[in-house]
C-alpha atoms as a PDB file:
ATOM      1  CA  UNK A   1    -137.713   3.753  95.675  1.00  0.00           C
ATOM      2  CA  UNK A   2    -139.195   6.172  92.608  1.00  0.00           C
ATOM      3  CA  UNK A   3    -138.504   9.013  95.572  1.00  0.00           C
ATOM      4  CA  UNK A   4    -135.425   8.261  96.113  1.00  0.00           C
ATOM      5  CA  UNK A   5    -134.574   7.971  92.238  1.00  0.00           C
ATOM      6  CA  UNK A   6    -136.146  11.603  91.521  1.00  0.00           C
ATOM      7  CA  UNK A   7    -134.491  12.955  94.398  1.00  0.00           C
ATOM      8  CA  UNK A   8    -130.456  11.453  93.017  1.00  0.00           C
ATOM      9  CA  UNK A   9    -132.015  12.682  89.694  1.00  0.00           C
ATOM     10  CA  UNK A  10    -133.095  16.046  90.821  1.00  0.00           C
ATOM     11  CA  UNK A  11    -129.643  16.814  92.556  1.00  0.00           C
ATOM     12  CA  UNK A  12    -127.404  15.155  89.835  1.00  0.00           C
ATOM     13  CA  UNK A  13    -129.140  18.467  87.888  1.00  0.00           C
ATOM     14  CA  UNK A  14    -128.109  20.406  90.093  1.00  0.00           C
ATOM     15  CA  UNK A  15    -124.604  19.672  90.115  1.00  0.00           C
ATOM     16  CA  UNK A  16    -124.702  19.516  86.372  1.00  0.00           C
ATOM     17  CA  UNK A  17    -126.112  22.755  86.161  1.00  0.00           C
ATOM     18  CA  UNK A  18    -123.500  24.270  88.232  1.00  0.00           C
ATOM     19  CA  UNK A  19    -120.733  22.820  86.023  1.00  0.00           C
ATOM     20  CA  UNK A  20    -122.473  24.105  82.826  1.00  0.00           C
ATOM     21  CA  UNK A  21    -123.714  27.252  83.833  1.00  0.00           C
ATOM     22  CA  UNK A  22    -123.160  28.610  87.114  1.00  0.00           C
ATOM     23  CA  UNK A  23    -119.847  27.204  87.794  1.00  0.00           C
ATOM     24  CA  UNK A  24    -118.567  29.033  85.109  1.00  0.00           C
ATOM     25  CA  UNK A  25    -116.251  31.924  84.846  1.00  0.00           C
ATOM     26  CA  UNK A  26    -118.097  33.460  81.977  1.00  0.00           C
ATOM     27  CA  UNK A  27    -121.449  33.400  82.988  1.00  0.00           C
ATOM     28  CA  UNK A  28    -120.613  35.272  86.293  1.00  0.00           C
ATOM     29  CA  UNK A  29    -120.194  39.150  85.538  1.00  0.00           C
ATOM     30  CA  UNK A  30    -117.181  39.431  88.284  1.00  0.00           C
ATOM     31  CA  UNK A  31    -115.934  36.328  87.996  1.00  0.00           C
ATOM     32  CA  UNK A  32    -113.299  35.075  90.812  1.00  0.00           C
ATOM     33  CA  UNK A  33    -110.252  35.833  89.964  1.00  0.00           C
ATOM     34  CA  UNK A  34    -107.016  34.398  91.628  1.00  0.00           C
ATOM     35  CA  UNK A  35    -103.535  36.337  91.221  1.00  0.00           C
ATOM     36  CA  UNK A  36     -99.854  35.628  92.136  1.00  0.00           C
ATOM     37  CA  UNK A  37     -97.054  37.919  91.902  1.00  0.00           C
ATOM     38  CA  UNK A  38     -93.298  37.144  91.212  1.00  0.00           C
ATOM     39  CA  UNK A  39     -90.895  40.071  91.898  1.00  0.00           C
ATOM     40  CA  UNK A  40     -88.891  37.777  89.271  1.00  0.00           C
ATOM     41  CA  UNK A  41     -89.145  34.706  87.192  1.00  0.00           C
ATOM     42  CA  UNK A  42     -88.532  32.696  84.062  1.00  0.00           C
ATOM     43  CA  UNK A  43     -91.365  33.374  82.413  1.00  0.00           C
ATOM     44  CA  UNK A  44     -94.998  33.534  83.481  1.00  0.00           C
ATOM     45  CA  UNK A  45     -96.267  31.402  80.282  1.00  0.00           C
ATOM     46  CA  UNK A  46     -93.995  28.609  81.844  1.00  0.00           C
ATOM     47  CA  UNK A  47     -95.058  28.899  84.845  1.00  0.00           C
ATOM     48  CA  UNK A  48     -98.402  28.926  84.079  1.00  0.00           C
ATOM     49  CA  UNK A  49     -98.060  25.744  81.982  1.00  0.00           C
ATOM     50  CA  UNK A  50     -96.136  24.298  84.963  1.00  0.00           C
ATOM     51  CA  UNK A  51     -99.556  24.799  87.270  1.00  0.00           C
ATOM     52  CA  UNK A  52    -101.640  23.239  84.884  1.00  0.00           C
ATOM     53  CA  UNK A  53     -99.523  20.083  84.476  1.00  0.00           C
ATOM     54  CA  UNK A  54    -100.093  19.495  88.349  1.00  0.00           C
ATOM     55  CA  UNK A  55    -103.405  20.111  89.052  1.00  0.00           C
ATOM     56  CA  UNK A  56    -106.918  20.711  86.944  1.00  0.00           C
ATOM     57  CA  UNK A  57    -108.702  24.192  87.429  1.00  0.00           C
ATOM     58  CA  UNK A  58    -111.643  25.595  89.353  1.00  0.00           C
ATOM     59  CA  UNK A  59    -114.096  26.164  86.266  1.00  0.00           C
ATOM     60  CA  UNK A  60    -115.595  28.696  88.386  1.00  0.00           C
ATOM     61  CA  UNK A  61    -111.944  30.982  88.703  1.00  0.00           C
ATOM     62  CA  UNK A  62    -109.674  32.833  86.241  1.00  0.00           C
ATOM     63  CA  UNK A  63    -106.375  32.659  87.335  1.00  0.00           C
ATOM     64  CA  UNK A  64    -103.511  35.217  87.012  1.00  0.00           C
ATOM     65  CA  UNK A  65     -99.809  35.472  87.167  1.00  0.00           C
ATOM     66  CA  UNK A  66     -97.497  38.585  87.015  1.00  0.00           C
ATOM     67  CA  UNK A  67     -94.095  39.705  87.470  1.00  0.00           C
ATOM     68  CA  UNK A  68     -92.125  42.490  87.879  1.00  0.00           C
ATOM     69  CA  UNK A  69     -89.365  40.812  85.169  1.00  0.00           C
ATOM     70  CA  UNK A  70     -88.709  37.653  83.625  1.00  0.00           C
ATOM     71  CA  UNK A  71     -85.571  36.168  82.592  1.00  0.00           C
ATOM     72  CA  UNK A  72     -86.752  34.114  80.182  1.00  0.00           C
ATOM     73  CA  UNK A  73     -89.509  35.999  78.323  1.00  0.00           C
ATOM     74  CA  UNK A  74     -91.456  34.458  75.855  1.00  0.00           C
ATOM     75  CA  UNK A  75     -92.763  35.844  72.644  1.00  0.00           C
ATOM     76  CA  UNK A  76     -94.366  34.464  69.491  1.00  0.00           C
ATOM     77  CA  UNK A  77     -92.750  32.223  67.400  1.00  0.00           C
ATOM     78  CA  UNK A  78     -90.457  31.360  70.665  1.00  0.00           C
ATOM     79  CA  UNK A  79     -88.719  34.559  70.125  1.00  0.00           C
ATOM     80  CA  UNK A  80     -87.246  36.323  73.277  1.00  0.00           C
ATOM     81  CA  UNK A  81     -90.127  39.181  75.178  1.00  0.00           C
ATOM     82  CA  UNK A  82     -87.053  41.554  76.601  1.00  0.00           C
ATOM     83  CA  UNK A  83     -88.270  41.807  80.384  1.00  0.00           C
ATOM     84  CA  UNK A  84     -87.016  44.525  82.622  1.00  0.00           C
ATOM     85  CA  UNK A  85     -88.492  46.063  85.562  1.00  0.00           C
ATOM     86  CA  UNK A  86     -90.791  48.575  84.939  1.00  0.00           C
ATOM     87  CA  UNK A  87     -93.188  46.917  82.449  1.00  0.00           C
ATOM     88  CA  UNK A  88     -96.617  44.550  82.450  1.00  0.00           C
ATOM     89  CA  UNK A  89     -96.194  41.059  82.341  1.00  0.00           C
ATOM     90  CA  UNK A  90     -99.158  38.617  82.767  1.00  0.00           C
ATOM     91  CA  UNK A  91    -100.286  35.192  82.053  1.00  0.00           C
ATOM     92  CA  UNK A  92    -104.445  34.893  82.319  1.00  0.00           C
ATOM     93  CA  UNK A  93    -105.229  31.115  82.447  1.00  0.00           C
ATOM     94  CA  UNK A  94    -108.574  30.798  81.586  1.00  0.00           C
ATOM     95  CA  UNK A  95    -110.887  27.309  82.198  1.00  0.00           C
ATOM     96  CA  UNK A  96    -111.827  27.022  78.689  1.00  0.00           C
ATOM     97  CA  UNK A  97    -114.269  23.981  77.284  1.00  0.00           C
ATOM     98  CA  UNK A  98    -113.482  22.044  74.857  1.00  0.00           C
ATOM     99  CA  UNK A  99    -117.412  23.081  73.311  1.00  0.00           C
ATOM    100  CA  UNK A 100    -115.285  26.635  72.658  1.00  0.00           C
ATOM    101  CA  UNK A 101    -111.863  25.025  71.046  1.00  0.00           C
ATOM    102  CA  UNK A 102    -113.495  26.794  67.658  1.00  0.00           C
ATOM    103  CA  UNK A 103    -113.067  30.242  69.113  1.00  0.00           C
ATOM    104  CA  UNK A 104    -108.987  29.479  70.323  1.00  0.00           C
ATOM    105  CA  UNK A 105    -107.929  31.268  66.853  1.00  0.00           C
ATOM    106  CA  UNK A 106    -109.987  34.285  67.761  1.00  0.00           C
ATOM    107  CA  UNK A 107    -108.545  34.525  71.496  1.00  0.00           C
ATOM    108  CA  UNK A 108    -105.214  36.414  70.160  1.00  0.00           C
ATOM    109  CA  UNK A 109    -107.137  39.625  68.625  1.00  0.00           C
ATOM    110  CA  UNK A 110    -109.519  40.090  70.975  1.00  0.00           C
ATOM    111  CA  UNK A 111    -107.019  40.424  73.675  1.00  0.00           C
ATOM    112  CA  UNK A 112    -105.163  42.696  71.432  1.00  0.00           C
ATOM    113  CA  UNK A 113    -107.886  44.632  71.759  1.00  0.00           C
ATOM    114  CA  UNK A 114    -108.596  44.446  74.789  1.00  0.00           C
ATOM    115  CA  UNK A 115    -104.813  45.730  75.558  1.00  0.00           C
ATOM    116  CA  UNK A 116    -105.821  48.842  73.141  1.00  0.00           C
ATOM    117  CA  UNK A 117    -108.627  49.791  75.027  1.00  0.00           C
ATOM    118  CA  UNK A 118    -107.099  49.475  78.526  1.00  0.00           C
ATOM    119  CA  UNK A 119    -104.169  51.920  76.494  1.00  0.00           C
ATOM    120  CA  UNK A 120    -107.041  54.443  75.657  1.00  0.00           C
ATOM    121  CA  UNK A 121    -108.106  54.913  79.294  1.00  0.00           C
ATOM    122  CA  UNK A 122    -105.005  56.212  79.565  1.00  0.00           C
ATOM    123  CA  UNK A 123    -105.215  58.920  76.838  1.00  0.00           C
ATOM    124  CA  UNK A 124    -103.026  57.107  74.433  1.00  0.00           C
ATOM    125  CA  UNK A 125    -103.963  56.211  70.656  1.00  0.00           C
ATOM    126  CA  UNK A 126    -102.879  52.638  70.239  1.00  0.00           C
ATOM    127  CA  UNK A 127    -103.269  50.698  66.936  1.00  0.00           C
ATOM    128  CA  UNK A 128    -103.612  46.742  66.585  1.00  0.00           C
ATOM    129  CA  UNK A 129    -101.130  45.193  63.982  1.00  0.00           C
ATOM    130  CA  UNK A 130    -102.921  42.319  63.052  1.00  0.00           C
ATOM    131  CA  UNK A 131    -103.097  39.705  64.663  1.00  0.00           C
ATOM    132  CA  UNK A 132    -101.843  39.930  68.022  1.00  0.00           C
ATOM    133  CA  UNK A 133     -99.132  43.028  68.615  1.00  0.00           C
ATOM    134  CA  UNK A 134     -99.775  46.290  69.828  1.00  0.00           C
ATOM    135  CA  UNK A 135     -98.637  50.186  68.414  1.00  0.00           C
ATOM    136  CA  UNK A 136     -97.630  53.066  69.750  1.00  0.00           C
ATOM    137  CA  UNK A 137     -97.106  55.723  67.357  1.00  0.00           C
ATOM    138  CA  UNK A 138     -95.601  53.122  64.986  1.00  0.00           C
ATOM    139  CA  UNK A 139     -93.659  51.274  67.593  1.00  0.00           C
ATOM    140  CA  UNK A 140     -94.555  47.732  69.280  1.00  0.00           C
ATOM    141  CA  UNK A 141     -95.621  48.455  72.895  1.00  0.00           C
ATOM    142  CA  UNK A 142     -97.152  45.576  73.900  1.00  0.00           C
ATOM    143  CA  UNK A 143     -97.379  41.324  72.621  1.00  0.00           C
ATOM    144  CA  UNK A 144    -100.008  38.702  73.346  1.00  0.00           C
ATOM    145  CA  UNK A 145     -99.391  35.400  73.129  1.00  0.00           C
ATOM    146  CA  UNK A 146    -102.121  32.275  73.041  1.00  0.00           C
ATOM    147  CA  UNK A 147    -102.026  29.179  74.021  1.00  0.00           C
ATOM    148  CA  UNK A 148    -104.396  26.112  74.506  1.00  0.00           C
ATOM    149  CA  UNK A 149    -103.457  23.615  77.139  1.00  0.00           C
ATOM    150  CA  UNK A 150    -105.079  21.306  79.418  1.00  0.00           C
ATOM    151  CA  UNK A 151    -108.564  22.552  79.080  1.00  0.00           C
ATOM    152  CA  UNK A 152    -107.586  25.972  79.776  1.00  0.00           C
ATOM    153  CA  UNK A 153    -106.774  29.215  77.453  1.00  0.00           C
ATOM    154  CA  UNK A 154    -103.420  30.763  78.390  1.00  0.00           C
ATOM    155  CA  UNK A 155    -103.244  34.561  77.538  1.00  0.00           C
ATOM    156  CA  UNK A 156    -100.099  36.183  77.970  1.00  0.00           C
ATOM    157  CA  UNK A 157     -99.765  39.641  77.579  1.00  0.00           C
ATOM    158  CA  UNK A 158     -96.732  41.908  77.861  1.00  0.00           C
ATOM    159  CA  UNK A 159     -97.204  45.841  77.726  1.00  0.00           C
ATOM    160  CA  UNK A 160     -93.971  48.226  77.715  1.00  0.00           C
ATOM    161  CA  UNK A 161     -95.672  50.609  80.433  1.00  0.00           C
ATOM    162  CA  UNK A 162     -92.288  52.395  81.785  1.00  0.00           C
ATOM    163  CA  UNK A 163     -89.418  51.185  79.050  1.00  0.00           C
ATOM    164  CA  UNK A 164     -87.422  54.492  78.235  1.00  0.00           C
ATOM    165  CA  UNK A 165     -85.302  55.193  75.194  1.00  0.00           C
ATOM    166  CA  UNK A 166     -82.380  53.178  76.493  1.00  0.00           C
ATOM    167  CA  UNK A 167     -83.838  50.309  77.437  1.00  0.00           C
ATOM    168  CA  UNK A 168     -86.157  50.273  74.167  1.00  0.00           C
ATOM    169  CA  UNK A 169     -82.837  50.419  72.272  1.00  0.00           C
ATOM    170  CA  UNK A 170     -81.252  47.478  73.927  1.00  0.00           C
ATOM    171  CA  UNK A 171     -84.580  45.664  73.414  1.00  0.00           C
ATOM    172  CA  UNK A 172     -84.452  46.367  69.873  1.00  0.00           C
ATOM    173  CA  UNK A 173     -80.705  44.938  69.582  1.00  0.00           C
ATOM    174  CA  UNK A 174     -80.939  41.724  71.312  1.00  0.00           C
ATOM    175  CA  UNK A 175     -84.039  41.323  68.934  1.00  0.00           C
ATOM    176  CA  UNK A 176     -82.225  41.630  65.637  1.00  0.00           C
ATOM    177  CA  UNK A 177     -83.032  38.106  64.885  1.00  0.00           C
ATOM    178  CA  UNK A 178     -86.378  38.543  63.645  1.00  0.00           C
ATOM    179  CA  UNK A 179     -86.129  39.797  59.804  1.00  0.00           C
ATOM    180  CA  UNK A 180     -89.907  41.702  60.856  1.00  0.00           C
ATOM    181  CA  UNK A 181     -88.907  43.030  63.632  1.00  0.00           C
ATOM    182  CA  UNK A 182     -90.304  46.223  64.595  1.00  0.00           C
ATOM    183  CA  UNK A 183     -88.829  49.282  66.950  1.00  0.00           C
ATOM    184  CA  UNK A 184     -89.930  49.213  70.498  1.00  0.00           C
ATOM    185  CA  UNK A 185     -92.152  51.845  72.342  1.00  0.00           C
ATOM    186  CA  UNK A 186     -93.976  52.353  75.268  1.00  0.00           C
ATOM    187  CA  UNK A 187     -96.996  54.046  77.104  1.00  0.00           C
ATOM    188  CA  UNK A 188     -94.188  56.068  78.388  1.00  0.00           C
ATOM    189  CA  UNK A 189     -91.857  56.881  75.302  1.00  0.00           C
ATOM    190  CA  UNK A 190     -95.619  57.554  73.735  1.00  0.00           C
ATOM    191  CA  UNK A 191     -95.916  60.109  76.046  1.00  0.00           C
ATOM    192  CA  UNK A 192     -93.157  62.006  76.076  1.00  0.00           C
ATOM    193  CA  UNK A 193     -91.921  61.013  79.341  1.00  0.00           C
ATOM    194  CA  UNK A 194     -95.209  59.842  81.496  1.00  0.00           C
ATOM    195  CA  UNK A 195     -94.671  56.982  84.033  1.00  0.00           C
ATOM    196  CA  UNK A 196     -97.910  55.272  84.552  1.00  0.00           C
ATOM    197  CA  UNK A 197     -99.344  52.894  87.369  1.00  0.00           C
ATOM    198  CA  UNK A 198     -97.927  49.163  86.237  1.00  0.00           C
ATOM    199  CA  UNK A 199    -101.034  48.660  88.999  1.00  0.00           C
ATOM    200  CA  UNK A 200    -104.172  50.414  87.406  1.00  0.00           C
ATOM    201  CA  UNK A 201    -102.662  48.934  84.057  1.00  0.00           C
ATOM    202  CA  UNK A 202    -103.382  45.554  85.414  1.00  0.00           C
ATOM    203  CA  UNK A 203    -106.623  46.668  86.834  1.00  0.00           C
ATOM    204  CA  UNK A 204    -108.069  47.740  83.655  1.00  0.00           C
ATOM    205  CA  UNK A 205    -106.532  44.899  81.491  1.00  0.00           C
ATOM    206  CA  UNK A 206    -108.389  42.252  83.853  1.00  0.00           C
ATOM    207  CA  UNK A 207    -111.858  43.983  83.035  1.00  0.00           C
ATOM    208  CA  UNK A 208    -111.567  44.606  79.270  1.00  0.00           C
ATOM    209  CA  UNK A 209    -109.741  41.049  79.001  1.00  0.00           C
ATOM    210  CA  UNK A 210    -112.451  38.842  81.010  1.00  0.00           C
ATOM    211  CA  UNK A 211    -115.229  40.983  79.663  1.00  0.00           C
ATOM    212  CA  UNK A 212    -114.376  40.627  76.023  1.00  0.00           C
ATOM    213  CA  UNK A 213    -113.886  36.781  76.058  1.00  0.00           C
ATOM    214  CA  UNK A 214    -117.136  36.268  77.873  1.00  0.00           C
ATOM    215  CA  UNK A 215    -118.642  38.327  75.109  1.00  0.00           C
ATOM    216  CA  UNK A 216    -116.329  36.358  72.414  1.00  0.00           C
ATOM    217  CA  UNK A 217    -117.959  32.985  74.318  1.00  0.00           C
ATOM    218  CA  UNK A 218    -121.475  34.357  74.730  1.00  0.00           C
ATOM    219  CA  UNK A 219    -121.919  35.634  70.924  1.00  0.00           C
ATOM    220  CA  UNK A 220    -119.574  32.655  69.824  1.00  0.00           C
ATOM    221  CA  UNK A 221    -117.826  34.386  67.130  1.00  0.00           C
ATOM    222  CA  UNK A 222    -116.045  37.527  65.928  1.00  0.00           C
ATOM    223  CA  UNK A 223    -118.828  39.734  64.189  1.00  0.00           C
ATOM    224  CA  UNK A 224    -119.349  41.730  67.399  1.00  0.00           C
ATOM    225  CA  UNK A 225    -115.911  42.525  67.941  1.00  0.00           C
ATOM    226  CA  UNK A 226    -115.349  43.548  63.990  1.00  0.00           C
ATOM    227  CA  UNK A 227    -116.004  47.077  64.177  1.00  0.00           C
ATOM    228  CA  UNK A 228    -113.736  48.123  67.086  1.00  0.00           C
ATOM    229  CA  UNK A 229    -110.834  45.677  65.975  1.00  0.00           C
ATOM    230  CA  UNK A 230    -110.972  47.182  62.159  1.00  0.00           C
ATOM    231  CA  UNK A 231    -111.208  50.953  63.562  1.00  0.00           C
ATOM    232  CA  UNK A 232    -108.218  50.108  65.687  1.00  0.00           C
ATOM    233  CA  UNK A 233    -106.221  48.025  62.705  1.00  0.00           C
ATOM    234  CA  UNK A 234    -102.584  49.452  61.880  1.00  0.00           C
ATOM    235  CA  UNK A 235    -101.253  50.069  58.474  1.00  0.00           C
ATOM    236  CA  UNK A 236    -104.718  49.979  56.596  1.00  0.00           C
ATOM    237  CA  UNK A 237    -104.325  51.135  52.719  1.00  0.00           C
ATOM    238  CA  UNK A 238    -100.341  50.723  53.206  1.00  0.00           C
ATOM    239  CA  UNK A 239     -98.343  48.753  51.634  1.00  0.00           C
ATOM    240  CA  UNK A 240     -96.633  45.938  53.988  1.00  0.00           C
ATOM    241  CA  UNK A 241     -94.404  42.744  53.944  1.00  0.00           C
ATOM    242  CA  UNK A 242     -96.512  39.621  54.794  1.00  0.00           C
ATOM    243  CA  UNK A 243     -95.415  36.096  55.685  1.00  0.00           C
ATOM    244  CA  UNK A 244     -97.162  33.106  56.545  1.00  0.00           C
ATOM    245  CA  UNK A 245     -93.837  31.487  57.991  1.00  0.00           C
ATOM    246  CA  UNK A 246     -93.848  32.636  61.839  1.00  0.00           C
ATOM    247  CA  UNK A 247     -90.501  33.391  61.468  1.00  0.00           C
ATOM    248  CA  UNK A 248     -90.699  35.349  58.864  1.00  0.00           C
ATOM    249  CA  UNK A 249     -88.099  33.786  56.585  1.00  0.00           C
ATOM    250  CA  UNK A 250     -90.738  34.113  53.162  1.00  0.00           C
ATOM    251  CA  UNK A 251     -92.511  37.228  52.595  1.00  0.00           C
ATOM    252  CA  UNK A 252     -93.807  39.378  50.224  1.00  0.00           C
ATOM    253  CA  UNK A 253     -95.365  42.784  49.901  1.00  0.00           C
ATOM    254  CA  UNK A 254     -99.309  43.440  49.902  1.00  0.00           C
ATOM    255  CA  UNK A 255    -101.205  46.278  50.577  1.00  0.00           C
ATOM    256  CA  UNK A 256    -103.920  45.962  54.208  1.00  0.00           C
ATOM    257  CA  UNK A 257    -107.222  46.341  52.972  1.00  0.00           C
ATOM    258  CA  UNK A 258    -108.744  45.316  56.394  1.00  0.00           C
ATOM    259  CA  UNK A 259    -110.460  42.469  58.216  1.00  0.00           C
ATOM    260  CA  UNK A 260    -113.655  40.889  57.789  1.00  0.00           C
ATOM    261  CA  UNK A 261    -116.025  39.684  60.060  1.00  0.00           C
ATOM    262  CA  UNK A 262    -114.003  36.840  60.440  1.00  0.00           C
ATOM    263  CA  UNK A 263    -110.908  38.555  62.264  1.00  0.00           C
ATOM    264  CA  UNK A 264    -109.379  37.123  58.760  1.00  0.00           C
ATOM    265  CA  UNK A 265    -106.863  40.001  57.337  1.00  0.00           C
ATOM    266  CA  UNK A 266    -108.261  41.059  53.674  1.00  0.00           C
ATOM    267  CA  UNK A 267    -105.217  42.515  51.705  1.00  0.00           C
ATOM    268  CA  UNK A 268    -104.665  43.065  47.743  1.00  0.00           C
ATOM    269  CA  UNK A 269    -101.492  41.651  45.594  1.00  0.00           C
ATOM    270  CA  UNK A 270     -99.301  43.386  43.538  1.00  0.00           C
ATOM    271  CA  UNK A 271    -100.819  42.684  40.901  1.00  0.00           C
ATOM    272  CA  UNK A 272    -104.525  43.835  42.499  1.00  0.00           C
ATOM    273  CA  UNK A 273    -105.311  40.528  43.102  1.00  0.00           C
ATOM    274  CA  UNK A 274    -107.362  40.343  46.795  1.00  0.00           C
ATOM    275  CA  UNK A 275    -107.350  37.830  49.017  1.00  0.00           C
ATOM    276  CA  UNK A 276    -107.706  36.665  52.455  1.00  0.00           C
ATOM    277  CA  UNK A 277    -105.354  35.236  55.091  1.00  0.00           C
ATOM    278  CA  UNK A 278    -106.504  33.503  58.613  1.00  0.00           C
ATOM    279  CA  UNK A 279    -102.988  33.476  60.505  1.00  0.00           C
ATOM    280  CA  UNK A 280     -99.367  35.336  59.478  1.00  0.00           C
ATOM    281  CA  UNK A 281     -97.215  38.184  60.246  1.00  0.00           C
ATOM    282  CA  UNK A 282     -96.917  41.724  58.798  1.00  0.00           C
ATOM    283  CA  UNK A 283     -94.804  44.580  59.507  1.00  0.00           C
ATOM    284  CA  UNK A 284     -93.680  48.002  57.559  1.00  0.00           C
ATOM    285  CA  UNK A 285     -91.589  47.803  54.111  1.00  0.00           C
ATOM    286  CA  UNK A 286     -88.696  49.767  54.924  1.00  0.00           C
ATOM    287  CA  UNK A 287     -89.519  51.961  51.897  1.00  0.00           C
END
């Protein structure tokens, strides 16, 4: 009988092992990765959120859906993500567990970065505008929006790769809704006229993305990633208007002093007073 209870013992480790370690999507350096394309849909954050309500994850697999265009784009604050052909739009769902929930706030910048760096392997010079959009030479190129549901970390991420000037324009006016709204770009109006691979986009995006949250998970905290989110941080030593309403209804001007270590955004008063903010919006002053 003591045989037969170290041998149950000895393989209930096991299994335990594999759903604490091995299993795991982080711990594996190519971790499985499942993806599903949609020449159209709603949304890919809905439909992601619709997969999760019927059935729990492998813990093991990072799953991905894209799109060629949605008709029902989401962006933060449950503003519209204009969503024509021609661009990136993806939904990571990430098993995430609940030992990491104190890392969900951090998710948003570090896949702003990682967006940035999959930019720069493209030649471009993308800024981060705290705490989850993306610049091209001033303009927002690319969104990422977080969510935690169902033991799982959805990242969506959209990234103007083809939008021209037209299209940018129209994006711009069906947007006029959002008092800190900012112009639209893209990797192509950023280039003068480049169309890039939506494909090799994607590519790169998966590796920077999955590699920087099993470092975020790994190192359990921000201080690694300070350094290449600060370098990359728009409108530092400008004056900007910052809100801690998502929609922006109640702002006020401050000047963008940085981050710290934290991810938290250190800025000064108008009257030289500096403090320290955790979540919010900024964008230009129009002066």
């Amino acid at each position: 009988m003591r045989l037969v209870y170290l041998l149950i013992t000895f393989l209930v480790t096991i299994n335990l092992g594999c759903v604490t370690s091995s299993c795991l999507w982080w711990d594996k350096e190519s971790p499985k990765l499942e993806h599903t394309h949609f020449k159209t849909i709603d949304s890919t954050q809905t439909h992601a959120l619709k997969i999760l309500a019927e059935k729990s994850l492998d813990p093991s697999c990072v799953h991905l859906f894209t799109a060629d265009e949605q008709t029902a784009g989401i962006g933060s604050g449950s503003r519209r993500w204009e969503s024509p052909k021609g661009n990136l739009y993806a939904t990571f769902v990430f098993p995430w567990s609940m030992e990491y929930i104190m890392l969900a706030p951090l998710v948003p910048q570090i896949a702003a970065l990682s967006v940035c760096e999959t930019l720069e392997k493209f030649g471009l010079r993308p800024q981060l505008k705290w705490v989850n959009d993306i610049l091209l030479g001033g303009n927002k190129s690319g969104g990422v929006l977080c969510q935690f549901e169902s033991d799982a970390m959805l990242v969506g991420i959209g990234i103007n790769v083809n939008t021209d000037d037209r299209v940018a324009a129209e994006g711009l006016a069906a947007s006029t809704d959002d008092p800190m709204r900012i112009p639209f770009g893209s990797m192509k109006i950023a280039s003068r006229g480049t169309e890039f691979p939506i494909d090799e986009v994607l590519e790169i995006l998966k590796t920077q993305l999955t590699r920087n949250l099993a470092q975020l998970i790994a190192k359990k905290g921000f201080v690694s990633f300070y350094p290449r989110v600060d370098t990359r941080l728009a409108y530092k030593g400008k004056w900007v208007m910052y809100t801690e309403d998502c929609k922006g209804s109640i702002s006020r001007k401050i000047k963008v002093l940085g981050i710290n270590e934290s991810g938290h955004l250190k800025f000064e008063e108008v009257d030289g007073t500096k403090k320290e903010a955790c979540f919010g919006r900024i964008c230009p002053t129009e002066e």
